[in-house]
N, C-alpha and C. Protein backbone atom coordinates (compact mmCIF):
# COMPACT_ATOMS: atom_id res chain seq x y z
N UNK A 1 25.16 0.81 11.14
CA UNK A 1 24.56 2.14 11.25
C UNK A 1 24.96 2.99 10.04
N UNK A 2 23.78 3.66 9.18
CA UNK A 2 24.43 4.69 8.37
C UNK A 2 24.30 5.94 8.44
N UNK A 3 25.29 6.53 8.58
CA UNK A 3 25.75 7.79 8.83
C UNK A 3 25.01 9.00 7.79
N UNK A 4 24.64 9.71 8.24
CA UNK A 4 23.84 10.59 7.23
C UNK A 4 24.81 12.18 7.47
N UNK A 5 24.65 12.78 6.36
CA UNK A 5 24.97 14.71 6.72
C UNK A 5 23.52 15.22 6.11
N UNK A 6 22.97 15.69 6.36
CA UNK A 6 22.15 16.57 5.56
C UNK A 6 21.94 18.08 5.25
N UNK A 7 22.37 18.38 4.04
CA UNK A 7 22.85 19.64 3.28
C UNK A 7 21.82 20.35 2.39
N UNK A 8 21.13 21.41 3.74
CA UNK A 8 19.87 22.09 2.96
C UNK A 8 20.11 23.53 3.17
N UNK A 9 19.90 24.45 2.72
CA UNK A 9 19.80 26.00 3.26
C UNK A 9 18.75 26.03 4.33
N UNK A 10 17.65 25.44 4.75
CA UNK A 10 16.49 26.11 5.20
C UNK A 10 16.98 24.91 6.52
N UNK A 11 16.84 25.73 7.85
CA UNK A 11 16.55 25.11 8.89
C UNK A 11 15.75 24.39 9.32
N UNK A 12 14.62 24.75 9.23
CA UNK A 12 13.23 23.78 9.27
C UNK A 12 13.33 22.61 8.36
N UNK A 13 14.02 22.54 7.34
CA UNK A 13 13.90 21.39 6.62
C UNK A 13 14.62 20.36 6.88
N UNK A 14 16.02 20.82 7.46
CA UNK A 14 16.89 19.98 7.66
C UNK A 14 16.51 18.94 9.29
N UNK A 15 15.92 20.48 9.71
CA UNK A 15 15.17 19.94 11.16
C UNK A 15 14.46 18.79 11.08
N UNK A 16 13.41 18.52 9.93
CA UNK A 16 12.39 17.86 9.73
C UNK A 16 12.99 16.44 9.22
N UNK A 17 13.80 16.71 8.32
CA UNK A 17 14.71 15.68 7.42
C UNK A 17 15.52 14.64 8.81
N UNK A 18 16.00 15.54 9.42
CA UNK A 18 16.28 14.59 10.89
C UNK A 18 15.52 14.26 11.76
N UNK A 19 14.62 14.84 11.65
CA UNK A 19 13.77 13.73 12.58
C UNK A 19 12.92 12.24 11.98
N UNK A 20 13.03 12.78 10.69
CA UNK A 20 12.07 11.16 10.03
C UNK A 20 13.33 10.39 9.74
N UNK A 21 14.68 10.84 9.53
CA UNK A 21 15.98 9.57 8.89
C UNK A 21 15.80 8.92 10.53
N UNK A 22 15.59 9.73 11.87
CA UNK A 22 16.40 9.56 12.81
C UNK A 22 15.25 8.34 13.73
N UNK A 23 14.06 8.45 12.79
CA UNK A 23 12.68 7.44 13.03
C UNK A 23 13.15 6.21 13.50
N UNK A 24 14.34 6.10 12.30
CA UNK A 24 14.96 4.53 12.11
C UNK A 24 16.08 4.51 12.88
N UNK A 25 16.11 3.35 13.91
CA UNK A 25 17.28 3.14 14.54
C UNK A 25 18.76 2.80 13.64
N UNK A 26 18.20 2.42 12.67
CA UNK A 26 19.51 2.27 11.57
C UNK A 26 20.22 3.20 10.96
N UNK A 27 19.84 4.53 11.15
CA UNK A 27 20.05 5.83 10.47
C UNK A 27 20.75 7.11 11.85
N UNK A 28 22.14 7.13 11.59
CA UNK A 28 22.23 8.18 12.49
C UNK A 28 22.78 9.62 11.46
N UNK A 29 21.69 10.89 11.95
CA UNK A 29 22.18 11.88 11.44
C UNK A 29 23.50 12.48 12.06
N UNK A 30 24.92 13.05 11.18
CA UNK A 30 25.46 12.96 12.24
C UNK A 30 26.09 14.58 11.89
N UNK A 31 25.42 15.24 10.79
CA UNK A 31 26.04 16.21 10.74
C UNK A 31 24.76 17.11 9.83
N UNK A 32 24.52 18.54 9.79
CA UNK A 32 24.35 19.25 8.64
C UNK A 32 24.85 20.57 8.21
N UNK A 33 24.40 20.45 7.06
CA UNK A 33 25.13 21.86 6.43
C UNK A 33 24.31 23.04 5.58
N UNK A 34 24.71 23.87 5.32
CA UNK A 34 23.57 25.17 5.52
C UNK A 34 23.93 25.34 3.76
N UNK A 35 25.07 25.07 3.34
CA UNK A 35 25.46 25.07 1.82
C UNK A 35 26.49 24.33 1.17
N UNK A 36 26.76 24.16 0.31
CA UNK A 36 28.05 23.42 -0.96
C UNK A 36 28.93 23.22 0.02
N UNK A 37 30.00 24.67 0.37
CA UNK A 37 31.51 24.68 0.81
C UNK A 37 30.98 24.06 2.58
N UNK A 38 30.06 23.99 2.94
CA UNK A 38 30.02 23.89 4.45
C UNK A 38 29.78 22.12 3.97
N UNK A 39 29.12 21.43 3.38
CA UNK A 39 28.69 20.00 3.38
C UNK A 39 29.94 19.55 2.84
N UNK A 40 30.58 20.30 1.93
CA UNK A 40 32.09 19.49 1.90
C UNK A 40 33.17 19.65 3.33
N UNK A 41 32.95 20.22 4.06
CA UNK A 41 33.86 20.72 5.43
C UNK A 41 33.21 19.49 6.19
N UNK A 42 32.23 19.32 6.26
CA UNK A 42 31.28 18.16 6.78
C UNK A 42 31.73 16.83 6.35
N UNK A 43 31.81 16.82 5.18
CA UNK A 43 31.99 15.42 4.75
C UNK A 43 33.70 14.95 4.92
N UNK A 44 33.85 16.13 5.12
CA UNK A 44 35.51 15.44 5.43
C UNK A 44 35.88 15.69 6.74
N UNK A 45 35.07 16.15 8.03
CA UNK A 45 35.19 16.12 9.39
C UNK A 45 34.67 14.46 10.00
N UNK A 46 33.23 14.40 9.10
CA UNK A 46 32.53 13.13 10.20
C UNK A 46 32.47 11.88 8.76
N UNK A 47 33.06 11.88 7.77
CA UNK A 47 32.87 11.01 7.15
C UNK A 47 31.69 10.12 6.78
N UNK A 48 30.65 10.75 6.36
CA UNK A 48 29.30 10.08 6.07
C UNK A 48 29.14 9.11 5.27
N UNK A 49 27.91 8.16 5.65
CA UNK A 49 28.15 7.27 4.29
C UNK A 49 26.90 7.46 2.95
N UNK A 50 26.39 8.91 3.29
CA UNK A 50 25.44 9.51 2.42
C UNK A 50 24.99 10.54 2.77
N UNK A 51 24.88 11.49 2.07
CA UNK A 51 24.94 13.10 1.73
C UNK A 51 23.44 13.77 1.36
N UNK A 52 22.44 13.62 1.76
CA UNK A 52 21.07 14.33 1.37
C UNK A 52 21.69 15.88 1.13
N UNK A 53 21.43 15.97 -0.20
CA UNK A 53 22.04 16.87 -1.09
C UNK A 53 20.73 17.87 -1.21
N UNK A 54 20.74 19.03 -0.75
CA UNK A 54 19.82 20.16 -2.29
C UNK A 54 20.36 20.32 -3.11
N UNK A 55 19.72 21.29 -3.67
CA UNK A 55 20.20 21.68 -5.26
C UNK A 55 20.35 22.98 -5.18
N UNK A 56 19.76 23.64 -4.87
CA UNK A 56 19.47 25.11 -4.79
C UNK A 56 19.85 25.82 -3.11
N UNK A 57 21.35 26.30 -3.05
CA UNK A 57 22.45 26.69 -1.96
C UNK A 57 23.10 27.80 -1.94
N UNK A 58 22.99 28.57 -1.47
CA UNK A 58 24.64 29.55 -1.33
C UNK A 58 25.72 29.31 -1.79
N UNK A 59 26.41 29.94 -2.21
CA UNK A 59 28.09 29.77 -2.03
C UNK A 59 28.35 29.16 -3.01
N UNK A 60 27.79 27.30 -2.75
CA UNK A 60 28.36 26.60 -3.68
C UNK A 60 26.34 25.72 -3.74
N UNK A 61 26.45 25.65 -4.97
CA UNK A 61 24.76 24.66 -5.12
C UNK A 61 25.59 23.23 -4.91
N UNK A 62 23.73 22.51 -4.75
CA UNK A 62 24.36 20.74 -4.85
C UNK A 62 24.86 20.13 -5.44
N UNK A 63 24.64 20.44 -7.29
CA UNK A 63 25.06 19.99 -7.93
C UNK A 63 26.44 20.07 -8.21
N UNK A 64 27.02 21.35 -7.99
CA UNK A 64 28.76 21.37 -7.97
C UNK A 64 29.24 20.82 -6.97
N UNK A 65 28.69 20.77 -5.83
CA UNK A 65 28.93 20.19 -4.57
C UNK A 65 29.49 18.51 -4.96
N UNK A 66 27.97 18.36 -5.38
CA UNK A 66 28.43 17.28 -5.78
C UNK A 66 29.09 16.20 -7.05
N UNK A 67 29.73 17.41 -8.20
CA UNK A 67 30.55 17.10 -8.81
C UNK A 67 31.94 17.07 -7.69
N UNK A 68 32.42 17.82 -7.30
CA UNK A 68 33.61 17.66 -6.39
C UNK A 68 33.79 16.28 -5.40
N UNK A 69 32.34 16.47 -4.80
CA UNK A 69 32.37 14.84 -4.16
C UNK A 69 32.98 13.32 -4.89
N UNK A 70 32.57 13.70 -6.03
CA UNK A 70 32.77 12.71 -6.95
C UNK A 70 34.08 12.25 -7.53
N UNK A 71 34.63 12.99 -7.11
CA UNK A 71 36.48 13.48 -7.21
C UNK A 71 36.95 13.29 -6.30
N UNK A 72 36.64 12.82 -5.00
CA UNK A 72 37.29 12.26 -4.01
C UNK A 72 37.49 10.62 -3.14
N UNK A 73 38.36 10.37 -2.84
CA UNK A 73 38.36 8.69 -2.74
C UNK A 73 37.25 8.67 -1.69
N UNK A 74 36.75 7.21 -1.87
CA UNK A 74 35.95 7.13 -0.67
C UNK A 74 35.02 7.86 -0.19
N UNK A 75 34.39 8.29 -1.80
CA UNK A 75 33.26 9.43 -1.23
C UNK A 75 31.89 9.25 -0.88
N UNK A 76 31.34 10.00 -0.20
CA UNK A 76 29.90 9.11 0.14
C UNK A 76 28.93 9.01 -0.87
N UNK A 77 28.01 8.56 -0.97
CA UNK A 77 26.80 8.42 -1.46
C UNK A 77 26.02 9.25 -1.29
N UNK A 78 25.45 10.16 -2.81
CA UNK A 78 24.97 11.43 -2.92
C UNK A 78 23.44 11.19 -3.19
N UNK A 79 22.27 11.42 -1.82
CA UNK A 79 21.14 11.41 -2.41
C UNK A 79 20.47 12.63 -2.94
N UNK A 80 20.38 13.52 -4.12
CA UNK A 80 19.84 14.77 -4.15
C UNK A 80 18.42 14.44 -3.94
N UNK A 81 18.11 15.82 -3.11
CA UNK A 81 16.64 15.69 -2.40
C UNK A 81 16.22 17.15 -3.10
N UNK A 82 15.19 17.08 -4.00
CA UNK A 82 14.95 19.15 -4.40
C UNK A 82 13.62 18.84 -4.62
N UNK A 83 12.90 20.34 -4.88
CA UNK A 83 11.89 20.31 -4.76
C UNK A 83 11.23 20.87 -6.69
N UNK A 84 12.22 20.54 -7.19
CA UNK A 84 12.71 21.17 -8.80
C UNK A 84 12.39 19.36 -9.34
N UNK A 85 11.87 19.45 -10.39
CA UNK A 85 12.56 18.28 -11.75
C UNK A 85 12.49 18.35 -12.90
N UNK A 86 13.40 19.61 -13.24
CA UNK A 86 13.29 20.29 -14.46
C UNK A 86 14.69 18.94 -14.90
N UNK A 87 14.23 18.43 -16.44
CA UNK A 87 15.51 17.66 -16.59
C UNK A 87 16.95 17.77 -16.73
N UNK A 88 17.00 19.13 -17.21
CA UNK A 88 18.54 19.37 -16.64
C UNK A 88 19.26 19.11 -15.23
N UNK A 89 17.99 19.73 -14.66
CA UNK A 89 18.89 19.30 -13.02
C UNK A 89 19.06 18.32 -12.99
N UNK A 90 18.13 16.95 -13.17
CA UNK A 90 18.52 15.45 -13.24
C UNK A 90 19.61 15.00 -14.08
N UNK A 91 19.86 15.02 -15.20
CA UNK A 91 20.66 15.10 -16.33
C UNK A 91 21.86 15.64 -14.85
N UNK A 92 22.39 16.48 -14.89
CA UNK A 92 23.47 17.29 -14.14
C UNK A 92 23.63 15.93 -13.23
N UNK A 93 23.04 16.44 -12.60
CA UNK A 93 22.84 15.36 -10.81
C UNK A 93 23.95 14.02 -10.93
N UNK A 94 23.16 13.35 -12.20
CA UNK A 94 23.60 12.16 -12.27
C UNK A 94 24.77 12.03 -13.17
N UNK A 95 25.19 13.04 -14.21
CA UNK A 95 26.39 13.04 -14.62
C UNK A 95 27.75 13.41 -13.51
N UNK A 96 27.59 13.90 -12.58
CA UNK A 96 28.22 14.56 -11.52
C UNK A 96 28.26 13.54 -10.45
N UNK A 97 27.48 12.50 -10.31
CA UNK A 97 28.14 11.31 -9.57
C UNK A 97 26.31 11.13 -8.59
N UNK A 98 25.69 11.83 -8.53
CA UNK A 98 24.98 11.30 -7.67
C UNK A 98 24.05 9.84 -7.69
N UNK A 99 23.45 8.99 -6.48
CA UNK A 99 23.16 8.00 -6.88
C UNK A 99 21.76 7.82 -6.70
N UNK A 100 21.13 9.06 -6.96
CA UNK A 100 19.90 9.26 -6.26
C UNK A 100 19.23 10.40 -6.64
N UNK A 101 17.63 10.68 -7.06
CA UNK A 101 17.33 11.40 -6.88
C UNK A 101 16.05 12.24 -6.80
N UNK A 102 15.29 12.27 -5.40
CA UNK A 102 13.77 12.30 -5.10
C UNK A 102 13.69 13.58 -4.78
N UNK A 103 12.22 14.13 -4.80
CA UNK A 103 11.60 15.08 -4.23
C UNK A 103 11.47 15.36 -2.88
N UNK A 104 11.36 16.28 -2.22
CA UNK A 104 11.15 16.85 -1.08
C UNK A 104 9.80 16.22 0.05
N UNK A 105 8.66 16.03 -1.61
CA UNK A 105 7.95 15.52 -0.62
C UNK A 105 7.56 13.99 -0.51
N UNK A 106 8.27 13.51 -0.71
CA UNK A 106 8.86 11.91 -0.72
C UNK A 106 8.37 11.58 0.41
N UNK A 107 6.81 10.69 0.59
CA UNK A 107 7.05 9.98 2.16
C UNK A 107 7.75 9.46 2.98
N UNK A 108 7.98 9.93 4.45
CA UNK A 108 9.35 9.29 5.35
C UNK A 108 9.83 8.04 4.83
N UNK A 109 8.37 7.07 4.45
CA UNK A 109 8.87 5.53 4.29
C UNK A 109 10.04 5.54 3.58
N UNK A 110 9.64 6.19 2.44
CA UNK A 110 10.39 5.86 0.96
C UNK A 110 11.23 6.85 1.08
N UNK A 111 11.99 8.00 2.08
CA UNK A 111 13.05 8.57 2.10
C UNK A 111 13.63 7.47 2.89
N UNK A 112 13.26 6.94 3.93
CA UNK A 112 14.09 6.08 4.81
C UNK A 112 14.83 5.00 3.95
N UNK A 113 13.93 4.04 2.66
CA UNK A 113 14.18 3.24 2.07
C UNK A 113 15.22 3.80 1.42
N UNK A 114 15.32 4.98 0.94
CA UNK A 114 16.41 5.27 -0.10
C UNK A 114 17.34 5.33 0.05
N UNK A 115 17.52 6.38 1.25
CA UNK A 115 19.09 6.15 1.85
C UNK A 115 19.72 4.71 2.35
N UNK A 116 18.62 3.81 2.93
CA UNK A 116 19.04 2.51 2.80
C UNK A 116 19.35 1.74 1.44
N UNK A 117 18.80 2.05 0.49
CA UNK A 117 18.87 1.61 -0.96
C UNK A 117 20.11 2.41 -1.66
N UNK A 118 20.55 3.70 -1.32
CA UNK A 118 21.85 4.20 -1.96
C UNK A 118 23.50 3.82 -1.00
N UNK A 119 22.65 3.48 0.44
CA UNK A 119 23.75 3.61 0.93
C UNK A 119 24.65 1.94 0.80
N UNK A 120 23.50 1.30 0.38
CA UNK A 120 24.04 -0.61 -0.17
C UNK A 120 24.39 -0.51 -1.31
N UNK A 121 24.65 0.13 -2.06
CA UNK A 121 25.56 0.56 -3.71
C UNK A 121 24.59 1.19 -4.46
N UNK A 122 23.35 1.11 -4.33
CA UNK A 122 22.29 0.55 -5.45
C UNK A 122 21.82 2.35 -5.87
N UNK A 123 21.27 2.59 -6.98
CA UNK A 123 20.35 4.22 -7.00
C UNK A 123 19.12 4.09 -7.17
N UNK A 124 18.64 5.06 -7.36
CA UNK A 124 17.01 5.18 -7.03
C UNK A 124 16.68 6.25 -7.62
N UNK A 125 15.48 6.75 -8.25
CA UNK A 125 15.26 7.86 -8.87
C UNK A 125 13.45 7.77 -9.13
N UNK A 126 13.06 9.26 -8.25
CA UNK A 126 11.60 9.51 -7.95
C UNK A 126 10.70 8.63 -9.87
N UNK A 127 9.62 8.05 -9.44
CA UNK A 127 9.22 7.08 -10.48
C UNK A 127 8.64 8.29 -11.90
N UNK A 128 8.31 9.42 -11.37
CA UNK A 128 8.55 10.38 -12.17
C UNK A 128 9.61 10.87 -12.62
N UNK A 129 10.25 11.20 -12.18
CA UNK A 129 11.95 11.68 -12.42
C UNK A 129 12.10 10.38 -13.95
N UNK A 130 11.98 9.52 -13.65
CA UNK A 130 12.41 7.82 -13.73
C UNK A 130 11.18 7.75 -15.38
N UNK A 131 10.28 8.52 -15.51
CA UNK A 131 9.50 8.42 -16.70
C UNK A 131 10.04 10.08 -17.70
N UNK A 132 10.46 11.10 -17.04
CA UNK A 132 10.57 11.82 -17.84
C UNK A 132 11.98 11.47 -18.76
N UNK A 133 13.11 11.14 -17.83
CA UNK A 133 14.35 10.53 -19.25
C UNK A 133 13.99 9.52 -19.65
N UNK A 134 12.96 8.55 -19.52
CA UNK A 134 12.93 7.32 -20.16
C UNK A 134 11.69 8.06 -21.39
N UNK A 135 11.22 9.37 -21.16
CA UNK A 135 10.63 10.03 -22.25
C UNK A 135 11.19 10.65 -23.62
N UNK A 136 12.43 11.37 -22.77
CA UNK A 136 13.31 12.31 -23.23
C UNK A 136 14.27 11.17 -24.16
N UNK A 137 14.91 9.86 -23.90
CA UNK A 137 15.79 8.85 -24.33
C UNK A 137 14.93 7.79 -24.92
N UNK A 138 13.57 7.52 -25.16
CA UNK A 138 13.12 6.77 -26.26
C UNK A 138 12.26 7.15 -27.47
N UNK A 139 12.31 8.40 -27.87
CA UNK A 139 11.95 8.63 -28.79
C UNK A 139 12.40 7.67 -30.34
N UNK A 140 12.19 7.40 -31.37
CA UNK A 140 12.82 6.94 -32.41
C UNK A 140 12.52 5.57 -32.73
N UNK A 141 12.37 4.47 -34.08
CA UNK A 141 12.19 3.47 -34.33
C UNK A 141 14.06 3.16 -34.14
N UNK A 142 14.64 3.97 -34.28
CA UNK A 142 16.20 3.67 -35.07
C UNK A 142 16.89 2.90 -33.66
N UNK A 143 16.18 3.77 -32.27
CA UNK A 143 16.83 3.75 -30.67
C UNK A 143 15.69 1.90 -30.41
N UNK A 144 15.02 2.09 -31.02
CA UNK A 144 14.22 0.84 -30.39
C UNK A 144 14.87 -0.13 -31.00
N UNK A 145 15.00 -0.41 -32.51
CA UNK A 145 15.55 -1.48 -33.29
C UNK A 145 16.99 -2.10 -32.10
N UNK A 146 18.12 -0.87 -31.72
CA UNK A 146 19.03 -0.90 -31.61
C UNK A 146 18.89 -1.62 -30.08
N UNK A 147 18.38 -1.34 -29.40
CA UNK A 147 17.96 -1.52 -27.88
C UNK A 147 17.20 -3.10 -27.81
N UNK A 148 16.63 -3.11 -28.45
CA UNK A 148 16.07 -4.90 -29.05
C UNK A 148 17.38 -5.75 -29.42
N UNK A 149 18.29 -5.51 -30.29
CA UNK A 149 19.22 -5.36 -30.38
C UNK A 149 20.42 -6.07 -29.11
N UNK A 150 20.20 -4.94 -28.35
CA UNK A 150 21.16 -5.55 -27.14
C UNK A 150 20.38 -6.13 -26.33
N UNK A 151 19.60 -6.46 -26.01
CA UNK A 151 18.53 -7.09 -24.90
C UNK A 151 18.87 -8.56 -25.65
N UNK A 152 19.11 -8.80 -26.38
CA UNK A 152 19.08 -10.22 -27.14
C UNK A 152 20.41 -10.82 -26.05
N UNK A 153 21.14 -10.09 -25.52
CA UNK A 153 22.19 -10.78 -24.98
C UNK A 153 22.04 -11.50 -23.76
N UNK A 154 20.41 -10.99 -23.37
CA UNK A 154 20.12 -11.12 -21.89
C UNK A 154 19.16 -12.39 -22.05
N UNK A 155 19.20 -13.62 -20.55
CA UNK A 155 18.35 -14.87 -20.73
C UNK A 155 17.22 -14.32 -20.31
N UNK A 156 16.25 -15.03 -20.21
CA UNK A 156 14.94 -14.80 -20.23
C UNK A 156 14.64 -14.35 -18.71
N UNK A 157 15.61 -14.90 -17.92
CA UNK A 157 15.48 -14.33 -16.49
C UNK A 157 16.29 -13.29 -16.33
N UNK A 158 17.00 -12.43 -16.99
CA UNK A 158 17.64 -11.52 -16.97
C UNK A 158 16.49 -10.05 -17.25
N UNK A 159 15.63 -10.64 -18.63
CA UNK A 159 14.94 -10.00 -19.06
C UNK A 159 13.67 -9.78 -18.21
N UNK A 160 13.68 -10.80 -16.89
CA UNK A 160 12.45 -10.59 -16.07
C UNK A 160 12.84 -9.43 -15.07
N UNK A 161 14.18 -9.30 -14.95
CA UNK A 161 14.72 -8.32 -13.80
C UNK A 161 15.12 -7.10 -14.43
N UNK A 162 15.50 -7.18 -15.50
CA UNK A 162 15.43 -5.68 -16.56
C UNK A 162 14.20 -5.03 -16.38
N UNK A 163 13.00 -5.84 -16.44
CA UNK A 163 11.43 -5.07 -16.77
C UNK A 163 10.82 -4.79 -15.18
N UNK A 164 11.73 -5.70 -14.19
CA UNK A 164 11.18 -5.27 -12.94
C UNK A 164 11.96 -3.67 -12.61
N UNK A 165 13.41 -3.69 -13.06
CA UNK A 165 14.29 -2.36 -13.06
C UNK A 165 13.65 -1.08 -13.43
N UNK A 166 12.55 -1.38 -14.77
CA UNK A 166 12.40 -0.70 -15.77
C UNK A 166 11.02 0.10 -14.58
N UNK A 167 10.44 -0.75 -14.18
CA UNK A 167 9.00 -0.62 -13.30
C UNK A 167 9.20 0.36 -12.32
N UNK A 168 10.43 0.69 -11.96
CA UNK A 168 11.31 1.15 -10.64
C UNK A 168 10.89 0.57 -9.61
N UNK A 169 11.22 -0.61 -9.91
CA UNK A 169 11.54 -1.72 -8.15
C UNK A 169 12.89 -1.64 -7.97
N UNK A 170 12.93 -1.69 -6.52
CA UNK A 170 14.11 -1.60 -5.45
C UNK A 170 14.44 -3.42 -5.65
N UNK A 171 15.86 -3.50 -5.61
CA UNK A 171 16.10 -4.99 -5.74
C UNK A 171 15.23 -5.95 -5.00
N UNK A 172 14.85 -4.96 -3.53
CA UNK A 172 14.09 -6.02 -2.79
C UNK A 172 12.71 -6.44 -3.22
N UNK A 173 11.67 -4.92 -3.75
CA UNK A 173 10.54 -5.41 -4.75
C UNK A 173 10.39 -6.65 -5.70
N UNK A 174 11.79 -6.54 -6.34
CA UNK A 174 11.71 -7.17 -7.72
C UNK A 174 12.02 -8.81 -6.76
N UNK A 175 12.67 -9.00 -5.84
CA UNK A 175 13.23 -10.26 -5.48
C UNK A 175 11.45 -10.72 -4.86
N UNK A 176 10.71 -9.57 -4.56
CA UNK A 176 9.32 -10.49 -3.91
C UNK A 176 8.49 -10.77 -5.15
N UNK A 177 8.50 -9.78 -6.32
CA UNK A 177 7.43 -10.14 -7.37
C UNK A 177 8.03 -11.63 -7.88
N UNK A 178 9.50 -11.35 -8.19
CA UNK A 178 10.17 -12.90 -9.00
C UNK A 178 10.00 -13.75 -8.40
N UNK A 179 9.77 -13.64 -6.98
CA UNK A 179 10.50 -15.05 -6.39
C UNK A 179 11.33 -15.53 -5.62
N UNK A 180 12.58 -14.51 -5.89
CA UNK A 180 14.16 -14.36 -5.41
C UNK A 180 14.40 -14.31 -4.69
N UNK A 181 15.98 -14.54 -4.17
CA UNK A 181 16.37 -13.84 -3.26
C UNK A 181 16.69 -12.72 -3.94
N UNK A 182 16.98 -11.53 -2.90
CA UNK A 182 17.56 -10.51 -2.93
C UNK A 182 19.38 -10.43 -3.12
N UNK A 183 19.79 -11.31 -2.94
CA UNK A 183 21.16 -11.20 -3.40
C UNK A 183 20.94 -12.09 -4.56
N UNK A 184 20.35 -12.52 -5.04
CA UNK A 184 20.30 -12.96 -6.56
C UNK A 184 19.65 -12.06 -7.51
N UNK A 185 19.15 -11.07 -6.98
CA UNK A 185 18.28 -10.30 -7.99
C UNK A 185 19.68 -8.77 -8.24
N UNK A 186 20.22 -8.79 -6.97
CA UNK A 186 21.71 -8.01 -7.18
C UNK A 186 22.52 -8.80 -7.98
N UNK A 187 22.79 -9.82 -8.32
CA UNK A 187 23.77 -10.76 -8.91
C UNK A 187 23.51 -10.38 -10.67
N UNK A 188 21.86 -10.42 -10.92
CA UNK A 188 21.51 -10.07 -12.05
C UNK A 188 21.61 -9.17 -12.76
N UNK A 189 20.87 -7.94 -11.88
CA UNK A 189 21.44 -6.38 -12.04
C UNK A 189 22.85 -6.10 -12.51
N UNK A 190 23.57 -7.18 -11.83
CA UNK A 190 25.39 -6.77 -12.16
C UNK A 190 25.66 -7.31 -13.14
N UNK A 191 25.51 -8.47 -13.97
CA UNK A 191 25.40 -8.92 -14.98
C UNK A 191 25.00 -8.25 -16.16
N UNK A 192 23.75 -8.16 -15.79
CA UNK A 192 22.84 -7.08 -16.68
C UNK A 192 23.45 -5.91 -17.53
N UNK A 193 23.83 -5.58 -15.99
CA UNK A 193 24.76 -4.10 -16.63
C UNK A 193 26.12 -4.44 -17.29
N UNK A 194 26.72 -5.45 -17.25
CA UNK A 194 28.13 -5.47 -17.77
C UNK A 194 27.94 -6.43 -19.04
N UNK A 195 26.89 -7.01 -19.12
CA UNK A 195 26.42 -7.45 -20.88
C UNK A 195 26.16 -6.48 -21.49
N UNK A 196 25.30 -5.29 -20.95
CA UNK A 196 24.60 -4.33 -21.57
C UNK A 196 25.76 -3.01 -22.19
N UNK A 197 26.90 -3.22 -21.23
CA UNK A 197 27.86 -2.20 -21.21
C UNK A 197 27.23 -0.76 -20.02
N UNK A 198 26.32 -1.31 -19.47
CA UNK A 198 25.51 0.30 -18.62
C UNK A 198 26.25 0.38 -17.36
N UNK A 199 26.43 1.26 -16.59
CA UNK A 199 26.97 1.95 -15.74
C UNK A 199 25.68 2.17 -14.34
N UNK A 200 24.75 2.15 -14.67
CA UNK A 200 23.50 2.64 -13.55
C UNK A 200 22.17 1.77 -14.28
N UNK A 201 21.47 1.59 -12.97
CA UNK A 201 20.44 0.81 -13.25
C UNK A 201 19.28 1.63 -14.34
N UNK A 202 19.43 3.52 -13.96
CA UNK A 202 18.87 4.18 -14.97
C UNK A 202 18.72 3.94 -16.23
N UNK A 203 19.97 3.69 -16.56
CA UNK A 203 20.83 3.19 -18.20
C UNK A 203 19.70 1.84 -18.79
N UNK A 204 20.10 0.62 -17.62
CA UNK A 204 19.37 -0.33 -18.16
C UNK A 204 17.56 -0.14 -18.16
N UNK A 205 17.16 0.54 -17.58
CA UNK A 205 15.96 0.92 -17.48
C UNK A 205 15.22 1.62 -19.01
N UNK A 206 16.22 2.61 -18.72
CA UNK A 206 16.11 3.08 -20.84
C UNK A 206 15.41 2.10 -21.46
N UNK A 207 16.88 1.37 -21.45
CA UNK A 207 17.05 0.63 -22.56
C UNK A 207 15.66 -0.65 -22.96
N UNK A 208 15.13 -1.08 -21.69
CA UNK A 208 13.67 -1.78 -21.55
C UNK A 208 12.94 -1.03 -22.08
N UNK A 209 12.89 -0.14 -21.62
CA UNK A 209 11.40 1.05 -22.75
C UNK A 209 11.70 1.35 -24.15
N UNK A 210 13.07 1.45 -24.13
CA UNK A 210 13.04 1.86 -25.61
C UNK A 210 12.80 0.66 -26.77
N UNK A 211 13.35 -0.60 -25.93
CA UNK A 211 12.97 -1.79 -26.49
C UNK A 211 11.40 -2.00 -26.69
N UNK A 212 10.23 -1.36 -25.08
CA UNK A 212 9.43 -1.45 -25.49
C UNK A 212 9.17 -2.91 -24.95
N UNK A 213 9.65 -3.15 -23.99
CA UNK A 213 9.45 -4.92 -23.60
C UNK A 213 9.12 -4.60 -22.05
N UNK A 214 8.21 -3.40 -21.60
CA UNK A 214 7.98 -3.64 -20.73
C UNK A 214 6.16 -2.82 -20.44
């Protein structure tokens, strides 16, 4: 079962937000919070194993919220949910620890999937969200040469799961287009990233476009 808090100012939303996580028998909501300092009082009363974050809060916003989260052992898994995607906020979000980060009006399906998809290690980021830094980070012949460059380190089946990454498939997508299993298409991803030197599947995603190999 994964444990959800959900941390919005607006009642109705949070209302709504629990009733589609709560669709899924796999999803228990078990707490929410009205701002920053109240979702951290939350997260250290019922111990969640993921945080539907806003951005825009009282007191304390999501994004500081969830820099602090990020500073604590054993912290949960931060999905920011806003209705904003100006790139700073993304930029912020994800420097500050979060592992996630969609719009408001995200169909139930694909909110349900996500928190299932952040709360198994993995991040996720709206396929727009997901084209504007891969806009903002491939500009240049100098970033492409260099990015060609490191992709050389990867086998040819590495390079099939980079361009499925790059597509924004969920490990499980990419394991039905390849072929795979799904714990082999995670096996790759982890590889991927520690040839590449990347930290988030975002990172390696770049780095496919800027190469331009997808």
């Amino acid at each position: 079962m994964i444990k959800v808090l959900i941390a919005d100012d607006e009642a109705l939303v949070r209302t709504g937000l629990r009733l589609i996580l709560e669709s899924d028998p796999g999803i228990e909501v078990t707490a929410e919070a009205g701002d920053g300092e109240e979702a951290l009082a939350q997260v250290r009363a019922h111990r969640p194993d993921v945080v539907l974050m806003d951005i825009r809060m009282p007191h304390l916003d999501g994004l500081a919220a969830t820099r602090r989260l990020s500073t604590w052992p054993d912290t949960p898994r931060v999905l920011v949910l806003t209705t904003f995607d100006h790139d700073e906020y993304v930029h912020t979000a994800l420097q500050n620890g979060a592992a996630g980060f969609l719009f408001k009006d995200t169909p139930p399906r694909d909110l349900i999937a996500a928190v299932h998809t952040v709360a198994d290690g993995n991040g996720i980021l709206a396929p727009s969200i997901t084209k504007h830094l891969i806009d903002r980070f491939t500009r240049g012949s100098t970033a492409q040469t260099e990015a060609r460059r490191r992709l050389t380190a990867l086998t040819p089946r590495e390079r099939d799961v980079i361009a499925a990454v790059a597509d924004g498939m969920s490990n499980a997508d990419a394991a039905r287009s390849l072929h795979l299993s799904e714990a082999t298409i995670k096996a790759h991803v982890t590889q991927i990233m520690a040839k590449l030197g990347a930290t988030n599947r975002v990172q390696i995603a770049v780095l496919a476009h800027q190469a331009n190999t997808t």
